[in-house]
Protein backbone atom coordinates (compact mmCIF):
# COMPACT_ATOMS: atom_id res chain seq x y z
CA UNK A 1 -4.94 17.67 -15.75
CA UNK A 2 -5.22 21.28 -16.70
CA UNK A 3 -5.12 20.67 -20.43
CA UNK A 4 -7.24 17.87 -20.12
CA UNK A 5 -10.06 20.46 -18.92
CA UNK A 6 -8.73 23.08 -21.02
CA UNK A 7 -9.60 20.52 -23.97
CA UNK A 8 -13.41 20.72 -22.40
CA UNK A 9 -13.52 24.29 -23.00
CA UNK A 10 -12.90 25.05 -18.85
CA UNK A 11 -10.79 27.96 -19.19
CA UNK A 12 -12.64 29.91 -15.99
CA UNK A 13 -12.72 28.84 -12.28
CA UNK A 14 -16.36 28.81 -12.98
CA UNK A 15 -16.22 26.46 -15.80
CA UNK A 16 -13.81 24.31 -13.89
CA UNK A 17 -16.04 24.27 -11.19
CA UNK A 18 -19.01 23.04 -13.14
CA UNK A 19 -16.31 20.48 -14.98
CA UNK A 20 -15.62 18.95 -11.65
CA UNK A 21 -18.90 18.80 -10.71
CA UNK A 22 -19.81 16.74 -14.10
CA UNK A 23 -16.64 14.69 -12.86
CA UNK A 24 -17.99 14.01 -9.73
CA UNK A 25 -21.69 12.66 -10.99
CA UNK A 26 -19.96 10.53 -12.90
CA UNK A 27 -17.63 8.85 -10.54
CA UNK A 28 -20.45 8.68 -8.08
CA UNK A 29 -22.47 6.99 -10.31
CA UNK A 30 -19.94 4.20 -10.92
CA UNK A 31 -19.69 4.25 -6.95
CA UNK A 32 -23.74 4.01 -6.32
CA UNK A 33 -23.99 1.39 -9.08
CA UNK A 34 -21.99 -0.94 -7.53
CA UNK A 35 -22.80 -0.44 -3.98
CA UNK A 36 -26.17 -1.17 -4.76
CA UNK A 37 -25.08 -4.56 -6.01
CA UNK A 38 -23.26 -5.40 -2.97
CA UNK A 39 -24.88 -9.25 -1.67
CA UNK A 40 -24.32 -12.39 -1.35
CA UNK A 41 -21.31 -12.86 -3.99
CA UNK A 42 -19.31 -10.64 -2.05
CA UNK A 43 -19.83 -12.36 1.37
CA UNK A 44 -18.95 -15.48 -0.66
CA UNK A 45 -15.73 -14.45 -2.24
CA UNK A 46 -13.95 -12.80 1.20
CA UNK A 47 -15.58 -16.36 2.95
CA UNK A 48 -13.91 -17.92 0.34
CA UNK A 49 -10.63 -16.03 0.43
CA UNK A 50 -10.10 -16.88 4.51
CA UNK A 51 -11.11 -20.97 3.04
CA UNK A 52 -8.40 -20.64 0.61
CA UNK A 53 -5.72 -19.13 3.11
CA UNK A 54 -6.43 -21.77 5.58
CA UNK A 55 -5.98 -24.27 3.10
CA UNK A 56 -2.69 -22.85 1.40
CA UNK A 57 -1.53 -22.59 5.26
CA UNK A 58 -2.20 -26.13 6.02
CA UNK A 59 -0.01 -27.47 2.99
CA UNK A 60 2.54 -25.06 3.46
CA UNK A 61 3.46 -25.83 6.97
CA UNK A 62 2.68 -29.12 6.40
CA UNK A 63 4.88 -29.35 3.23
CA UNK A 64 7.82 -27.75 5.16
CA UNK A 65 7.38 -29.57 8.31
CA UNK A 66 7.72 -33.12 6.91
CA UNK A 67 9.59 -32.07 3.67
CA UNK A 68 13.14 -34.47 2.96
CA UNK A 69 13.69 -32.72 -0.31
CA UNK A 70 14.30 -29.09 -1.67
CA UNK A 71 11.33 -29.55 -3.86
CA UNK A 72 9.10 -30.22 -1.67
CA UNK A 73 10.73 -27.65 1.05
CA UNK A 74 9.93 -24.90 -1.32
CA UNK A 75 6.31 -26.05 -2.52
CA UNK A 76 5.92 -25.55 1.26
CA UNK A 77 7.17 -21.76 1.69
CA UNK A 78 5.17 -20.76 -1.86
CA UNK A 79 1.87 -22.19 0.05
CA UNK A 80 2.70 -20.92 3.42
CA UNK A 81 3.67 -17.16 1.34
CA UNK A 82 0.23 -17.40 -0.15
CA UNK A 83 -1.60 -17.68 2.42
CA UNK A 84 1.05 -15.03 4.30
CA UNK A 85 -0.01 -12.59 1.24
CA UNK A 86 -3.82 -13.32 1.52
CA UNK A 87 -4.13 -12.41 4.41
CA UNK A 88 -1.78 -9.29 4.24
CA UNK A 89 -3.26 -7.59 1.51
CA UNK A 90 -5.92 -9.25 -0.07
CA UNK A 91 -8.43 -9.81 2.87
CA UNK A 92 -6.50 -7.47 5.39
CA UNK A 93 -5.87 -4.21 3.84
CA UNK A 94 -9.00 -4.53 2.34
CA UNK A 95 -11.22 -5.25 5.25
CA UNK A 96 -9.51 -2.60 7.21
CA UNK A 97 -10.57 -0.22 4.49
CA UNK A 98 -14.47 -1.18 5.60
CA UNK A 99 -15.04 -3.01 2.39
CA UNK A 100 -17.05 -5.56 4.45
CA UNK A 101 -18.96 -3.68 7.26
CA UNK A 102 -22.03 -3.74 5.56
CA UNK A 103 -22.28 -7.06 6.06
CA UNK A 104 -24.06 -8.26 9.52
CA UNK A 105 -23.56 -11.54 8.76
CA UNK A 106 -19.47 -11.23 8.75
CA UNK A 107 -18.44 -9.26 11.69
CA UNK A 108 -15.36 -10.95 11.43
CA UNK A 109 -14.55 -9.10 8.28
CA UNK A 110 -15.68 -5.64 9.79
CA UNK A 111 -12.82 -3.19 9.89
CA UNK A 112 -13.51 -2.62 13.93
CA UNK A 113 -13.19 -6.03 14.94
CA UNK A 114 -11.05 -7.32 12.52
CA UNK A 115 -7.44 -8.98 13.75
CA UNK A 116 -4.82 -8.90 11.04
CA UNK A 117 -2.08 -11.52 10.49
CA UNK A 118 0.28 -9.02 9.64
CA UNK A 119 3.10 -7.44 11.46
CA UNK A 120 0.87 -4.31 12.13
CA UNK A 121 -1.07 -2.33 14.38
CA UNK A 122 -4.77 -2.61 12.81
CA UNK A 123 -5.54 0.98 14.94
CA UNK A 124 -2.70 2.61 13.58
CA UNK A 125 -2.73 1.77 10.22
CA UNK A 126 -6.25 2.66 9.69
CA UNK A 127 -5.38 6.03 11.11
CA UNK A 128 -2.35 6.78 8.86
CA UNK A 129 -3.80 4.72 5.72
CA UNK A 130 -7.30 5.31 5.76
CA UNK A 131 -7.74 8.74 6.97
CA UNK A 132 -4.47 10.55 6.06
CA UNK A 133 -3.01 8.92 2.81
CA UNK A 134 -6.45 7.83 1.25
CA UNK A 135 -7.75 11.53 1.89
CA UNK A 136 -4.59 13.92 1.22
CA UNK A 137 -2.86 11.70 -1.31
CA UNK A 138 0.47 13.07 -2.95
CA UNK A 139 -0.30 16.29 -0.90
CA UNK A 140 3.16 17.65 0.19
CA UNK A 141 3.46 17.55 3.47
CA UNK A 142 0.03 15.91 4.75
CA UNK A 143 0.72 12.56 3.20
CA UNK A 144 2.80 10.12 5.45
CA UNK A 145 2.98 7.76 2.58
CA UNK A 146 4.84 10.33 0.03
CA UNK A 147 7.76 9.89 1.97
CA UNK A 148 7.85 5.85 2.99
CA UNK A 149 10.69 6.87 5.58
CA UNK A 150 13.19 8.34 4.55
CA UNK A 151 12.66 7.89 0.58
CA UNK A 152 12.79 10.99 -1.53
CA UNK A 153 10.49 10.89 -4.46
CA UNK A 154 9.69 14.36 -5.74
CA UNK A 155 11.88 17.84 -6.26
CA UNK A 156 10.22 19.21 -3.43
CA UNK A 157 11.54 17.12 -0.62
CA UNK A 158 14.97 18.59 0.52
CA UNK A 159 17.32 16.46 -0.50
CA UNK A 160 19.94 14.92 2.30
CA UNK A 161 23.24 12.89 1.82
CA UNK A 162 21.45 9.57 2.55
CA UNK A 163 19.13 9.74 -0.14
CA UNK A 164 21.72 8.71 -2.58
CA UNK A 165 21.96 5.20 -1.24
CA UNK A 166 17.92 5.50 -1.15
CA UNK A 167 18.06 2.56 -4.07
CA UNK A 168 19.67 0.06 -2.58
CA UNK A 169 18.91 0.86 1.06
CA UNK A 170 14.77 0.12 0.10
CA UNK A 171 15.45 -2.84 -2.06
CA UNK A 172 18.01 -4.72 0.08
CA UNK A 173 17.04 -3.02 3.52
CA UNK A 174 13.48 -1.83 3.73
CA UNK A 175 11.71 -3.91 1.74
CA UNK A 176 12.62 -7.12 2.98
CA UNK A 177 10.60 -5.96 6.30
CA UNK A 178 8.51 -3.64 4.86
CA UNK A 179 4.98 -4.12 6.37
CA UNK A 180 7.38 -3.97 10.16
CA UNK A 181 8.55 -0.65 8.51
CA UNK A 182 4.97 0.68 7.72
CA UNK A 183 3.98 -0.42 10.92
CA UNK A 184 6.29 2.20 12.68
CA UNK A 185 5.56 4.80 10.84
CA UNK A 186 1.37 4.23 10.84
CA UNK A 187 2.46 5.14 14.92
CA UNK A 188 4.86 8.32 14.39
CA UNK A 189 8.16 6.21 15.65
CA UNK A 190 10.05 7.09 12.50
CA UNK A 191 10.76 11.15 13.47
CA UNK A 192 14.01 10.17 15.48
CA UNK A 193 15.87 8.71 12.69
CA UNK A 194 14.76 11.32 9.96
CA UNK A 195 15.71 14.18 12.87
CA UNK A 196 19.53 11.86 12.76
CA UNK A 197 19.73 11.43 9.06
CA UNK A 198 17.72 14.26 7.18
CA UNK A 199 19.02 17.73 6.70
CA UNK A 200 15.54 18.74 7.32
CA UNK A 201 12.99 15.89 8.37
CA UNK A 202 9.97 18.33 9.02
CA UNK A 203 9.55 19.38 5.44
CA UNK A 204 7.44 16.64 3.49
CA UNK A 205 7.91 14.30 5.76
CA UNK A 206 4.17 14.37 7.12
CA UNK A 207 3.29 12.66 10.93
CA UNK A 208 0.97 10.07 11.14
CA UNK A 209 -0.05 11.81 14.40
CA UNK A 210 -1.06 8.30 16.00
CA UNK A 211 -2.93 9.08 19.54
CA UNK A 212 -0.68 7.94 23.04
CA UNK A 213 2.48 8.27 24.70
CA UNK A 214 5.69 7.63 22.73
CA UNK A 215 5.89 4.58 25.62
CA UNK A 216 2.08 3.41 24.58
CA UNK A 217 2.87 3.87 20.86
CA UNK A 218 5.99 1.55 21.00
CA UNK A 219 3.81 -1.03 23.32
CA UNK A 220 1.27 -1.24 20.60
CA UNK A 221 4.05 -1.68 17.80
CA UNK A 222 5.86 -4.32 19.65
CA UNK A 223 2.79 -6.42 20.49
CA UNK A 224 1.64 -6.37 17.06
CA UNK A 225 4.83 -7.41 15.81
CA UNK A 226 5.09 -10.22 18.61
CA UNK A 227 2.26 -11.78 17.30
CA UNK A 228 3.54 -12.62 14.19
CA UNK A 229 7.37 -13.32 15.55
CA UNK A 230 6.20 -15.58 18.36
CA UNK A 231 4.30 -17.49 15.53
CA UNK A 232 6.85 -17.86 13.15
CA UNK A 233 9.53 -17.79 14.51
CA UNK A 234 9.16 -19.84 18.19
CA UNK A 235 5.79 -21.84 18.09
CA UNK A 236 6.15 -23.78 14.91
CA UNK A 237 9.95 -24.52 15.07
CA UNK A 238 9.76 -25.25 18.55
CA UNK A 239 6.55 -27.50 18.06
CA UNK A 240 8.31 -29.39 14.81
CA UNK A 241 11.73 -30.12 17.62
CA UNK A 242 9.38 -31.51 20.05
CA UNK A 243 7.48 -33.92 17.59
CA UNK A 244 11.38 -35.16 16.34
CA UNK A 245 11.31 -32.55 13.50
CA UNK A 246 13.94 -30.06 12.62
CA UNK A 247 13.41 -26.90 14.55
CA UNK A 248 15.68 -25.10 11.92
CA UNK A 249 14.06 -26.35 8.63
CA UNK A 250 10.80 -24.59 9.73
CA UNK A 251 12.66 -21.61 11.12
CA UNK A 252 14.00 -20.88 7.25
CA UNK A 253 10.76 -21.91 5.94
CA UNK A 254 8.75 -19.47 7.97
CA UNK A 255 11.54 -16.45 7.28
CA UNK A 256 11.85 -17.51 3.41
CA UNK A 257 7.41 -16.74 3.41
CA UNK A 258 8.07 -13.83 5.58
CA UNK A 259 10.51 -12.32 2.96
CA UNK A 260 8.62 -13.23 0.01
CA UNK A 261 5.62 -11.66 1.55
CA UNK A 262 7.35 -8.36 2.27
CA UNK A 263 8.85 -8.28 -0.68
CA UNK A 264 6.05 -8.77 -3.20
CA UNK A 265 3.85 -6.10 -1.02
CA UNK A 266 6.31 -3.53 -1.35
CA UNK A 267 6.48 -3.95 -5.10
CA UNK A 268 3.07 -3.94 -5.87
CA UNK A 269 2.29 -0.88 -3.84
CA UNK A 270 5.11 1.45 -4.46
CA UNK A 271 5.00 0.14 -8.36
CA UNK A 272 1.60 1.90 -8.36
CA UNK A 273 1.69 4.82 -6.42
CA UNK A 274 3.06 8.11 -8.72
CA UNK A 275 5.00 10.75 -6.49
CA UNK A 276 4.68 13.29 -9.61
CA UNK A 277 3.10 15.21 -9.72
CA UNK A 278 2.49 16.52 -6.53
CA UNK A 279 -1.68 17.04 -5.67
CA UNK A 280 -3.17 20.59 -3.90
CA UNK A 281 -4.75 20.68 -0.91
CA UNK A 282 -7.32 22.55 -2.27
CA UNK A 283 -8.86 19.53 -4.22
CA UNK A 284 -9.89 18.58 -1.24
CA UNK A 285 -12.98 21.52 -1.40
CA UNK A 286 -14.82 19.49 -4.04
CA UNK A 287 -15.00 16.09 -4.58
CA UNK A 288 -14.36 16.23 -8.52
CA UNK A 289 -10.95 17.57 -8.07
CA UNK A 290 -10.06 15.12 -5.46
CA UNK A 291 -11.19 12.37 -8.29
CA UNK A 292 -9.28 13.81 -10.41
CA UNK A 293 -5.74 14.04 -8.20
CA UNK A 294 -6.85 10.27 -7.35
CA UNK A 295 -6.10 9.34 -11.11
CA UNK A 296 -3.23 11.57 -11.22
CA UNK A 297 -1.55 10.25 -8.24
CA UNK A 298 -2.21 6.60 -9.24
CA UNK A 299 -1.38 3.97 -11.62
CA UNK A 300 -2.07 0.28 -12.82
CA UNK A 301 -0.21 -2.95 -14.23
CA UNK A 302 -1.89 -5.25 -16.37
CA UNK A 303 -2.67 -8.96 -15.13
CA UNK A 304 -4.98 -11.92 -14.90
CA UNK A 305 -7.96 -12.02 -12.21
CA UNK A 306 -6.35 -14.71 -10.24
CA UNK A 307 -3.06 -12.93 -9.92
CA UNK A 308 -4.90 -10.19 -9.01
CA UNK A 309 -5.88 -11.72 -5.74
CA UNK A 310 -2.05 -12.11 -4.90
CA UNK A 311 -1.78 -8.71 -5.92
CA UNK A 312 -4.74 -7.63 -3.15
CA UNK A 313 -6.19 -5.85 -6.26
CA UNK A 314 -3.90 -2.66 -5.69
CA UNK A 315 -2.48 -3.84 -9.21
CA UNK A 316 -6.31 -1.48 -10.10
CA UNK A 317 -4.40 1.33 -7.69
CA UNK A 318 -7.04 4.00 -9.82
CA UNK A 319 -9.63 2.18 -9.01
CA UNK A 320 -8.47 2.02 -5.39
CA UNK A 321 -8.00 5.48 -4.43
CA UNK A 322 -11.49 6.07 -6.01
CA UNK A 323 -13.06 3.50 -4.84
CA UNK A 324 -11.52 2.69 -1.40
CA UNK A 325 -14.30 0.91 0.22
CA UNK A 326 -15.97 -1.03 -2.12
CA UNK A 327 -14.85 -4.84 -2.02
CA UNK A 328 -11.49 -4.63 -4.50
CA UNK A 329 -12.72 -8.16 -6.46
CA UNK A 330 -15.26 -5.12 -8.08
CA UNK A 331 -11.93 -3.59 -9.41
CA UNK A 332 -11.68 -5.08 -12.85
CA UNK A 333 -15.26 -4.67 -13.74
CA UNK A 334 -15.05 -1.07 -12.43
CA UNK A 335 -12.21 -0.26 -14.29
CA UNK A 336 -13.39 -0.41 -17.43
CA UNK A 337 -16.16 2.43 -16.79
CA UNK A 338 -13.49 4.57 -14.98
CA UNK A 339 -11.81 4.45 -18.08
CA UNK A 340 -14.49 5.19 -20.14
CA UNK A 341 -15.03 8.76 -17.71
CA UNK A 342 -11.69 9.31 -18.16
CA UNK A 343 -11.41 9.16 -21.76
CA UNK A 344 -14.66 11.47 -22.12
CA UNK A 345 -12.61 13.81 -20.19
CA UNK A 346 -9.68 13.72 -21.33
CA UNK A 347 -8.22 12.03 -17.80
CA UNK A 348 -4.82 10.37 -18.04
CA UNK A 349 -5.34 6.81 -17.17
CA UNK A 350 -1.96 5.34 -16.38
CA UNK A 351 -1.74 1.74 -17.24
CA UNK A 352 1.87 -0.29 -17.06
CA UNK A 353 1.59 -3.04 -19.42
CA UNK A 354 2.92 -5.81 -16.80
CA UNK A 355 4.12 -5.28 -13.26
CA UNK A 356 7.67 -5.78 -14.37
CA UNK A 357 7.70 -2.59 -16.41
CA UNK A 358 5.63 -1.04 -13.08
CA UNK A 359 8.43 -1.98 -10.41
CA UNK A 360 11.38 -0.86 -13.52
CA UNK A 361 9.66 2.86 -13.88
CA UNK A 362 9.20 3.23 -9.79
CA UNK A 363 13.15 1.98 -9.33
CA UNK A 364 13.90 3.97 -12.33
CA UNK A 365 12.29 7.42 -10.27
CA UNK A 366 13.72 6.44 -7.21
CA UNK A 367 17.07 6.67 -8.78
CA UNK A 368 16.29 9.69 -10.21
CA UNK A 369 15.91 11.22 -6.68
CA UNK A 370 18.53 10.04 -5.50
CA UNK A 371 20.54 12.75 -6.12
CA UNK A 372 20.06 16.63 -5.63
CA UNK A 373 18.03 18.18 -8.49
CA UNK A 374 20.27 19.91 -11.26
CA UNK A 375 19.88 23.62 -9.88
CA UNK A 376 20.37 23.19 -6.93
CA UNK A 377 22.54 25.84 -4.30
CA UNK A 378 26.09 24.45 -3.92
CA UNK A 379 24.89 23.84 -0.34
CA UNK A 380 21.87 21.89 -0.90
CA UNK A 381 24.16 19.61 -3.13
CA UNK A 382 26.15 18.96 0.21
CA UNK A 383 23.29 18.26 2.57
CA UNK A 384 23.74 21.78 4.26
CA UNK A 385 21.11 23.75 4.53
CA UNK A 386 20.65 27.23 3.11
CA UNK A 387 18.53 30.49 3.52
């Protein structure tokens, strides 16, 4: 980033200063522009999201519930996953980041009344997401999300024993529950197991600092989970046994969405979130340089609009974390003028060419940290710390 505004001539705090404040008009301008467009389409297309959720819902548990065939059993858990997934990321995450409150005429889709059909505390999440990820992102030790649990993704977190079974542990362990996982750490129960398994768990590891008790946090984490257990797993099996259908068939068909779900949200996220390089806190004193660590801390996959949707946009991370609260179907068109600032400035725009090369560079870095970094004390190699 500092070439890039060395190429600009912006040798001089002052002549950074009035760099980032060019930076700044322009993002904001891409911002306004579309704001001022927001209407009727957009009401339309997160209307037309829940429609299409129902829908997929209906034929997936209908599909499993009367299913005699494997074919048929898995057309079911694909439609029952999409809608599972539609309502995770592409209308949930979204609407919690108040992409619809300006809308009167939704107040369904406003971030303050909304009620997610996810495994998560809406509170909580909006808390740790919105106003401590979104704001201090890649910022050692003030963002919760550098550190998904226990991961290790930069140089700068001390590196423990247990990090070098980090690779399988996510993919095998973590992921295929992920949105329970980010669910206990949006409400700070996650410091007990890093204080067990960390050599030290305070450095990098930031707190969501979630308001309550340690008794009300863990009441508001299980009842958000129980909504979506009691569903899934007792109401529907129990109902298909009582109308002469098998209890277990839609047991597995429910879990088999469930771990699809988990497991294609926990791709597409951490396959577009860079841990490196690691942001200042200072960007925060002018809104230029936080653009600026937004597109440094951020990067995209290539796809089509419709897969997009599955996606919950995020596969436009830039545009995301620049853009938080504008309604994500905006993404694609926005994109192309972010890139267009960012080439006039010399911004690197990170662009996988296909999510498959995105989720092989992220595993590929999460290898890397695995293990301790080449020169490091004999001590720190063991897990032991040292003065």
């Amino acid at each position: 980033m500092q070439y890039a505004l060395a190429e600009h001539g912006a040798t001089s705090d002052a002549q950074r200063q009035a760099l980032y404040d060019q930076i700044e008009r322009e993002f904001d301008a891409i911002k306004q522009k579309h704001r001022a467009d927001l209407g009727a389409k957009d009401v339309a297309y997160i209307k037309g999201l829940r429609r299409h959720s129902r829908i997929a819902e209906a034929l997936g548990r209908g599909l499993i519930w009367f299913s005699k065939d494997p074919i048929t059993f898995a057309l079911g858990v694909v439609c029952l996953w999409v809608h599972r997934n539609l309502e995770a990321i592409e209308i949930g995450h979204n609407v919690l980041h108040g992409q619809y409150d300006c809308f009167p005429e939704i107040p369904q889709f406003h971030s303050r009344n909304f009620k997610w059909k996810a495994p998560v505390d809406e509170e909580g999440w909006r808390r740790e997401h919105n106003g401590l990820h979104h704001v201090h992102t890649n910022v050692f030790d003030k963002d919760p999300d550098l550190n998904h649990g226990l991961l290790r993704m930069n140089d700068q977190t001390p590196w423990s024993p247990v990090h070098r079974w980090q690779v399988p542990m996510y993919l095998f362990m973590a992921y295929p529950v992920v949105l329970y996982n980010f669910n206990k750490q949006n409400l700070g129960l996650r410091e007990d197991m890093r204080k067990r398994l960390l050599v030290d768990e305070a450095r990098g590891f930031a707190k969501a600092d979630a308001p309550g008790t340690l008794q009300e946090r863990r009441l508001r984490e299980r009842l958000s989970v129980m909504r979506v257990l009691v569903k899934e797993y007792v109401v529907f099996p129990v109902l298909a046994l009582v109308t002469g259908f098998s209890f277990f068939k839609v047991l597995l068909g429910n879990a088999l969405a469930d771990l699809l779900n988990n497991y294609w949200i926990s791709c597409t996220i951490q396959a577009t979130h860079f841990t490196a390089p690691l942001q200042p806190e200072d960007a925060l004193h002018h809104r230029g340089h936080w653009y600026i660590t937004q597109i440094d801390s951020s990067v995209n996959f290539k796809g089509s609009r419709t897969m997009s949707k599955l996606w919950g946009h995020l596969n436009y991370q830039v545009e995301h974390h620049l853009f938080p609260d504008i309604p994500s179907h905006r993404y694609p068109d926005m994109a192309i003028e972010v890139q267009a600032v960012c080439k006039k400035y010399g911004l690197n725009y990170q662009c996988n060419p296909s999510w498959g090369v995105a989720i092989r560079n992220y595993v590929k870095a999460m290898w890397k940290y695995s293990f301790p970094p080449k020169d490091a004390h004999p001590a720190q190699a063991q897990g032991v710390p040292h003065a």
